[in-house]
PDB file of N, CA and C in Angstrom:
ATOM      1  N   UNK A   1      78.260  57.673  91.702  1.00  0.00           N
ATOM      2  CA  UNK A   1      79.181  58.359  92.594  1.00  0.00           C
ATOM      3  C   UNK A   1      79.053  57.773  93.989  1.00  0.00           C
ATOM      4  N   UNK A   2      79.921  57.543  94.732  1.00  0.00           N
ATOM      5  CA  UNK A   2      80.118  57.451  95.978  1.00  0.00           C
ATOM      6  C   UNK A   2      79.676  58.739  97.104  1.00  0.00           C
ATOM      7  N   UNK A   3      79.495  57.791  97.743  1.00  0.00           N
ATOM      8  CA  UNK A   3      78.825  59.011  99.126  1.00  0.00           C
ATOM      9  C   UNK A   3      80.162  59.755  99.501  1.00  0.00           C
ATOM     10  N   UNK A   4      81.284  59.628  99.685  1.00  0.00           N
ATOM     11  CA  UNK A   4      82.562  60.245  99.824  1.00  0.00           C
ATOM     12  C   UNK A   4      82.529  61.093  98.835  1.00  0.00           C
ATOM     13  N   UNK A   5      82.437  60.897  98.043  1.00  0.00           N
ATOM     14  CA  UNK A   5      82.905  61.343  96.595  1.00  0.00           C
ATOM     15  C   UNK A   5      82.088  62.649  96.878  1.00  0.00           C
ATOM     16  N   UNK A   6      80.125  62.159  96.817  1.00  0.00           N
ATOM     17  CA  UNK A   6      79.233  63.504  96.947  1.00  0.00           C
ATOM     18  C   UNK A   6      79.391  64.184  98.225  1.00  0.00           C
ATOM     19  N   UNK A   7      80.394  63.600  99.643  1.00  0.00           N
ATOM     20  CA  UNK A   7      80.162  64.669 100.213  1.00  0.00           C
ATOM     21  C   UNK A   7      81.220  65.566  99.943  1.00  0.00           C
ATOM     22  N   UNK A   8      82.133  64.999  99.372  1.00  0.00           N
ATOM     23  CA  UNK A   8      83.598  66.398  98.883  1.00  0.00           C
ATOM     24  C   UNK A   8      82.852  67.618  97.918  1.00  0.00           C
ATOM     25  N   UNK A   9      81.691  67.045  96.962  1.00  0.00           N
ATOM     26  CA  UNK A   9      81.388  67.542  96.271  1.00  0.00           C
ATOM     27  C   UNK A   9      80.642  69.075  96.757  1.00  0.00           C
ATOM     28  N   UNK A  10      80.256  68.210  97.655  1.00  0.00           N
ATOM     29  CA  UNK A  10      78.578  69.562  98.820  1.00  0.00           C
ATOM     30  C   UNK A  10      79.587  70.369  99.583  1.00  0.00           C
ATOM     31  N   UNK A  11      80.734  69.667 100.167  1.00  0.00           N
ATOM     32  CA  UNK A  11      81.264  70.786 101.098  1.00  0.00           C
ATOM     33  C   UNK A  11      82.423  71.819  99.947  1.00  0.00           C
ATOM     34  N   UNK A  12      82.722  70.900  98.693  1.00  0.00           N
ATOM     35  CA  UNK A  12      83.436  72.636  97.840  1.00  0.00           C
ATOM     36  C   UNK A  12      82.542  73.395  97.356  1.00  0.00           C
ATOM     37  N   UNK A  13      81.043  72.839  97.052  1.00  0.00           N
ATOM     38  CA  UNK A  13      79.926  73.809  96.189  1.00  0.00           C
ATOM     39  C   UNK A  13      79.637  74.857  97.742  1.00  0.00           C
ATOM     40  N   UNK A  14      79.716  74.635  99.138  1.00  0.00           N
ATOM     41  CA  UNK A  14      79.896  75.204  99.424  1.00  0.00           C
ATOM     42  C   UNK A  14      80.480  76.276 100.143  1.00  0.00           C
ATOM     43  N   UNK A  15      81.906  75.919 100.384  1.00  0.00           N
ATOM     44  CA  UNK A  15      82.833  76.773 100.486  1.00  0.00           C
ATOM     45  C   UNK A  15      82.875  78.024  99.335  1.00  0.00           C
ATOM     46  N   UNK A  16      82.749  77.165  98.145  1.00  0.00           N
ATOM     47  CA  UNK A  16      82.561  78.102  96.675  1.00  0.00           C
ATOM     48  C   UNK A  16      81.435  79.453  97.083  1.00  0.00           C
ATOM     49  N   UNK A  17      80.667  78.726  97.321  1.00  0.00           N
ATOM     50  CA  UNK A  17      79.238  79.778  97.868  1.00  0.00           C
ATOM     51  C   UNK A  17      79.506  80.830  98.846  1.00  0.00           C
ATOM     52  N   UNK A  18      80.246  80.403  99.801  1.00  0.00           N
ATOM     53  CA  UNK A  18      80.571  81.385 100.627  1.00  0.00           C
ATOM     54  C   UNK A  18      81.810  82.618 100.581  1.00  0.00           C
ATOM     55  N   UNK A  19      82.540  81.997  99.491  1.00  0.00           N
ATOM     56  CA  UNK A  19      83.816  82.935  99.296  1.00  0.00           C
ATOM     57  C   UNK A  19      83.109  84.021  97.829  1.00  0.00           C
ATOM     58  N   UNK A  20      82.219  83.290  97.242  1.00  0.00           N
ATOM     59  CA  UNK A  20      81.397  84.111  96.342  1.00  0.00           C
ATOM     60  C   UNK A  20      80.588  85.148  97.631  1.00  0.00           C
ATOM     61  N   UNK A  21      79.964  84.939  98.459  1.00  0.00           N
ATOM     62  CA  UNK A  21      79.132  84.996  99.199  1.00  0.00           C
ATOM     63  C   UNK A  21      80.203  86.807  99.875  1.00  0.00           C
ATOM     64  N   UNK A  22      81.504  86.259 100.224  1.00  0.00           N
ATOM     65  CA  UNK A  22      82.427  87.677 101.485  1.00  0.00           C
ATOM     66  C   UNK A  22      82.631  88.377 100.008  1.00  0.00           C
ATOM     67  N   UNK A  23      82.979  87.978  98.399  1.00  0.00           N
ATOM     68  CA  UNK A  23      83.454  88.826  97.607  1.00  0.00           C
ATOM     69  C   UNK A  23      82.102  89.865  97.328  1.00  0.00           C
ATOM     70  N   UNK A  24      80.970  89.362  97.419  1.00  0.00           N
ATOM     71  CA  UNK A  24      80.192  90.188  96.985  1.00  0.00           C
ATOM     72  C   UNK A  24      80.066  91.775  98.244  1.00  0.00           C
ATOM     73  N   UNK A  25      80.678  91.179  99.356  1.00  0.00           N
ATOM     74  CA  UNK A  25      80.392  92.130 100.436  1.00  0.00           C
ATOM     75  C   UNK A  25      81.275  93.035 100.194  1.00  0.00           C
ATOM     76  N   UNK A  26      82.198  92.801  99.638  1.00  0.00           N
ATOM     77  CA  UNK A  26      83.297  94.144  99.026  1.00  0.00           C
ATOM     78  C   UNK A  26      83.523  95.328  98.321  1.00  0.00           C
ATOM     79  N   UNK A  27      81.892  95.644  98.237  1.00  0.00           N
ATOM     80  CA  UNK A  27      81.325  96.823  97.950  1.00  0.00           C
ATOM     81  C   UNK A  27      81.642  98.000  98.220  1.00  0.00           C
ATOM     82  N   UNK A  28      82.062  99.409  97.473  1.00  0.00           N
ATOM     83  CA  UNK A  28      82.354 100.392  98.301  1.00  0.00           C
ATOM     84  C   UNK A  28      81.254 101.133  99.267  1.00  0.00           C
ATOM     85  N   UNK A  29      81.865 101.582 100.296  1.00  0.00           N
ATOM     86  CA  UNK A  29      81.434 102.221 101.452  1.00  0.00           C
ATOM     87  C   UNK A  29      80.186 102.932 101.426  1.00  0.00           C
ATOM     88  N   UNK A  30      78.615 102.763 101.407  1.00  0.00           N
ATOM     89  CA  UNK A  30      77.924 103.634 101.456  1.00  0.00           C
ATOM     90  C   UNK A  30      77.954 105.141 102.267  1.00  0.00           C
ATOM     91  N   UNK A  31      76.792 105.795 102.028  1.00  0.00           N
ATOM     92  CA  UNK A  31      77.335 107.161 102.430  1.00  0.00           C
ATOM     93  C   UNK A  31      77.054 107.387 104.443  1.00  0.00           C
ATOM     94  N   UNK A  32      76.251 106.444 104.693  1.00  0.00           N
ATOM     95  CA  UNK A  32      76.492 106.142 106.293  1.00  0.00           C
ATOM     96  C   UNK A  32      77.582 105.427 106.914  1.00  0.00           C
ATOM     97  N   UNK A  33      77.988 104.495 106.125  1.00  0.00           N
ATOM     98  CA  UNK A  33      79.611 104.041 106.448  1.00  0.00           C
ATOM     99  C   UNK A  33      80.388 104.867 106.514  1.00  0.00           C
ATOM    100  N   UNK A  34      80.722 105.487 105.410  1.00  0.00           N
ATOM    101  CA  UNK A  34      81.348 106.958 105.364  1.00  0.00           C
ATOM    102  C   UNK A  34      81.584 107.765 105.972  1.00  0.00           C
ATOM    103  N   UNK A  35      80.040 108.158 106.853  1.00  0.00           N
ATOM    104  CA  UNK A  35      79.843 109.208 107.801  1.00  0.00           C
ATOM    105  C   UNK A  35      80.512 108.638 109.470  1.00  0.00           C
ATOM    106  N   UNK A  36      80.368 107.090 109.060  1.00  0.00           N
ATOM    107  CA  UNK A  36      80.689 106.722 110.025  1.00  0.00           C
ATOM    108  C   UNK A  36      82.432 106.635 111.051  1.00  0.00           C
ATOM    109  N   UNK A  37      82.925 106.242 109.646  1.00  0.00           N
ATOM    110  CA  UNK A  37      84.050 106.067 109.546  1.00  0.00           C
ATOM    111  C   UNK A  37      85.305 107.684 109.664  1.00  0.00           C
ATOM    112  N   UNK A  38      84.202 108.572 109.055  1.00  0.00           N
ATOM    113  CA  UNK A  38      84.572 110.416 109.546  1.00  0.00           C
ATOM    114  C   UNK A  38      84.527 110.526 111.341  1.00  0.00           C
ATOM    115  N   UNK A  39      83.287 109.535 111.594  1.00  0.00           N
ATOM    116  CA  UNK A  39      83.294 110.252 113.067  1.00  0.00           C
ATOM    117  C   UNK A  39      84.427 109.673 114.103  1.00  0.00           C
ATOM    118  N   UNK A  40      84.136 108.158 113.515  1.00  0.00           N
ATOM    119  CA  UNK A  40      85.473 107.551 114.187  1.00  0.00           C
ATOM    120  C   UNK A  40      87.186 108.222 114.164  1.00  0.00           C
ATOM    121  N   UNK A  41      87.405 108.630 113.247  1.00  0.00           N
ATOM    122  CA  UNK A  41      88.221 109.481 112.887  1.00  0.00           C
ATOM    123  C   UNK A  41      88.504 110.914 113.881  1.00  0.00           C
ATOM    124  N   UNK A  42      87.636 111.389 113.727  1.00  0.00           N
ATOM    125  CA  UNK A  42      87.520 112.543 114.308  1.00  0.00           C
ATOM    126  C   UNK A  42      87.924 112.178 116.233  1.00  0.00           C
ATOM    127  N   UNK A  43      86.908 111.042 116.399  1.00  0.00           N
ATOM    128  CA  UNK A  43      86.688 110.625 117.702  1.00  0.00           C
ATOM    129  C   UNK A  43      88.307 110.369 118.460  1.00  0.00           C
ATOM    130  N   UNK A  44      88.845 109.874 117.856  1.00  0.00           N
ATOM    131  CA  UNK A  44      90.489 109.190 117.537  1.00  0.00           C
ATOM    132  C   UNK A  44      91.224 110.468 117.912  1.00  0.00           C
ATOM    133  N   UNK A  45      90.719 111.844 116.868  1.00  0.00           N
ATOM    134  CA  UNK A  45      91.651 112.815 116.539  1.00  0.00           C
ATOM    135  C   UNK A  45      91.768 113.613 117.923  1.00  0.00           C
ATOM    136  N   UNK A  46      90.360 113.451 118.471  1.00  0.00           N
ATOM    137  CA  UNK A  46      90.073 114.570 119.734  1.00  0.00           C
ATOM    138  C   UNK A  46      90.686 113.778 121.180  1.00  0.00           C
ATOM    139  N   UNK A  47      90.545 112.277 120.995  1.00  0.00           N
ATOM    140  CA  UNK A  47      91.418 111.448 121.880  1.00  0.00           C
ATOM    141  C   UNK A  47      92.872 111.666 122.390  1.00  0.00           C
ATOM    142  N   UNK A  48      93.547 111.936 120.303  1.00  0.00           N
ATOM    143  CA  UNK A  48      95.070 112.243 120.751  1.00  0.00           C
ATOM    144  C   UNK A  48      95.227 113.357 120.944  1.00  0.00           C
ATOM    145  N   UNK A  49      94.552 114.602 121.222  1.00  0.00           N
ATOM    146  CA  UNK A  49      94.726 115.785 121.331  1.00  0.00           C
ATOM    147  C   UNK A  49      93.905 115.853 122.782  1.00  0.00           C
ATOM    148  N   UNK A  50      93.204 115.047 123.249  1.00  0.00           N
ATOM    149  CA  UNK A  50      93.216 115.260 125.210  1.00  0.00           C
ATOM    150  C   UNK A  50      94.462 114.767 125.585  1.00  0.00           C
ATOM    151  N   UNK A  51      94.912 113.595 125.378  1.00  0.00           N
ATOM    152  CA  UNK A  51      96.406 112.946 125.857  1.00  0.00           C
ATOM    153  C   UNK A  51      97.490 114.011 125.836  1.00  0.00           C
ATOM    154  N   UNK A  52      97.389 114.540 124.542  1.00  0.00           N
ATOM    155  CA  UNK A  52      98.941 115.351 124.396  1.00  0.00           C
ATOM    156  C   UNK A  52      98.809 116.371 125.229  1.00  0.00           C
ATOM    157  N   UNK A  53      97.255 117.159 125.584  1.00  0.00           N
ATOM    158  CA  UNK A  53      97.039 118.165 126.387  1.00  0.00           C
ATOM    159  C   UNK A  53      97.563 117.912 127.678  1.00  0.00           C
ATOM    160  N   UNK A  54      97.102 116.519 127.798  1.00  0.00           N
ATOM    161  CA  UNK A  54      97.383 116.018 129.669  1.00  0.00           C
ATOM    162  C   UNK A  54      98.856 115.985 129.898  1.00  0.00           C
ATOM    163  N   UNK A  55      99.610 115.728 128.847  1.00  0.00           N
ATOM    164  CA  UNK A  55     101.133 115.337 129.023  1.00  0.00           C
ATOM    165  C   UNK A  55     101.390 116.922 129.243  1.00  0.00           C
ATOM    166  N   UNK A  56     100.732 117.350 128.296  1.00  0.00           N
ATOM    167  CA  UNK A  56     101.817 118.911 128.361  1.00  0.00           C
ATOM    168  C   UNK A  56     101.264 119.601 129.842  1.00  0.00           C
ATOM    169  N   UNK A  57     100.150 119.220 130.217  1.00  0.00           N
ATOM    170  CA  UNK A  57      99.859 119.953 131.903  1.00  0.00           C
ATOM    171  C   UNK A  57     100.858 119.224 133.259  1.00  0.00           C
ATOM    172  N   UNK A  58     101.064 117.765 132.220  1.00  0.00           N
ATOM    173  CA  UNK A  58     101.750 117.240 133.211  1.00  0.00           C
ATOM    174  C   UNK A  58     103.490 117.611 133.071  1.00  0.00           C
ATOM    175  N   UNK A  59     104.007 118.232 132.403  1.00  0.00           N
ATOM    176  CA  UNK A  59     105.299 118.269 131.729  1.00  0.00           C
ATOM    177  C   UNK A  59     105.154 119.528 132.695  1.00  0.00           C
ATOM    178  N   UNK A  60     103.819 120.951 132.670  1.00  0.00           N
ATOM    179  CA  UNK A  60     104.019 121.938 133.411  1.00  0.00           C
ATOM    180  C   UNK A  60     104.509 121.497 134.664  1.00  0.00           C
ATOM    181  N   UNK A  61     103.396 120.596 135.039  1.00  0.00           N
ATOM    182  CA  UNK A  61     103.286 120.848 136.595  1.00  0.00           C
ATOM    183  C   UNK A  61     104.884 120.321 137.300  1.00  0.00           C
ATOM    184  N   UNK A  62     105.394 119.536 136.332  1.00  0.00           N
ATOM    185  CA  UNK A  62     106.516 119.011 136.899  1.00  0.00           C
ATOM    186  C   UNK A  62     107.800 119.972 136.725  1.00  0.00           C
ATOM    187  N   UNK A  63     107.442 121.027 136.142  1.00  0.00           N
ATOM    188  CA  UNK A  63     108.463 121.654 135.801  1.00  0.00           C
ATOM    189  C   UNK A  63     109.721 121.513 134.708  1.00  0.00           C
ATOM    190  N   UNK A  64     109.334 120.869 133.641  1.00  0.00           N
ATOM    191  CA  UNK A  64     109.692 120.526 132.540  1.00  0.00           C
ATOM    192  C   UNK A  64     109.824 121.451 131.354  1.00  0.00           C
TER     193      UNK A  64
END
């Protein structure tokens, strides 16, 4: 084999390796991910519910 030849060979064995490598990470969510992903949620939920509060104090104050 040619040195061309073996380096096509090393860089698909490892591209191969690495796309084996992200599929294995595709695991479902352990139960701290989980928890995590609740708080973010939540965090989000209490975000859009200060905003809408502020609009509606601001909708008062303007007389709306």
């Amino acid at each position: 084999m040619t040195h061309e030849m073996l380096r096509k060979l090393g860089l698909a064995l490892l591209v191969g390796m690495l796309a084996v490598g992200l599929v294995g990470c595709q695991d479902e969510p352990g139960p701290a991910e989980e928890a995590g992903q609740e708080i973010d949620e939540a965090m989000d939920d209490a975000g859009e519910s200060i905003e809408e509060m502020g609009e509606s104090i601001q909708d008062a104050a303007e007389g709306n």
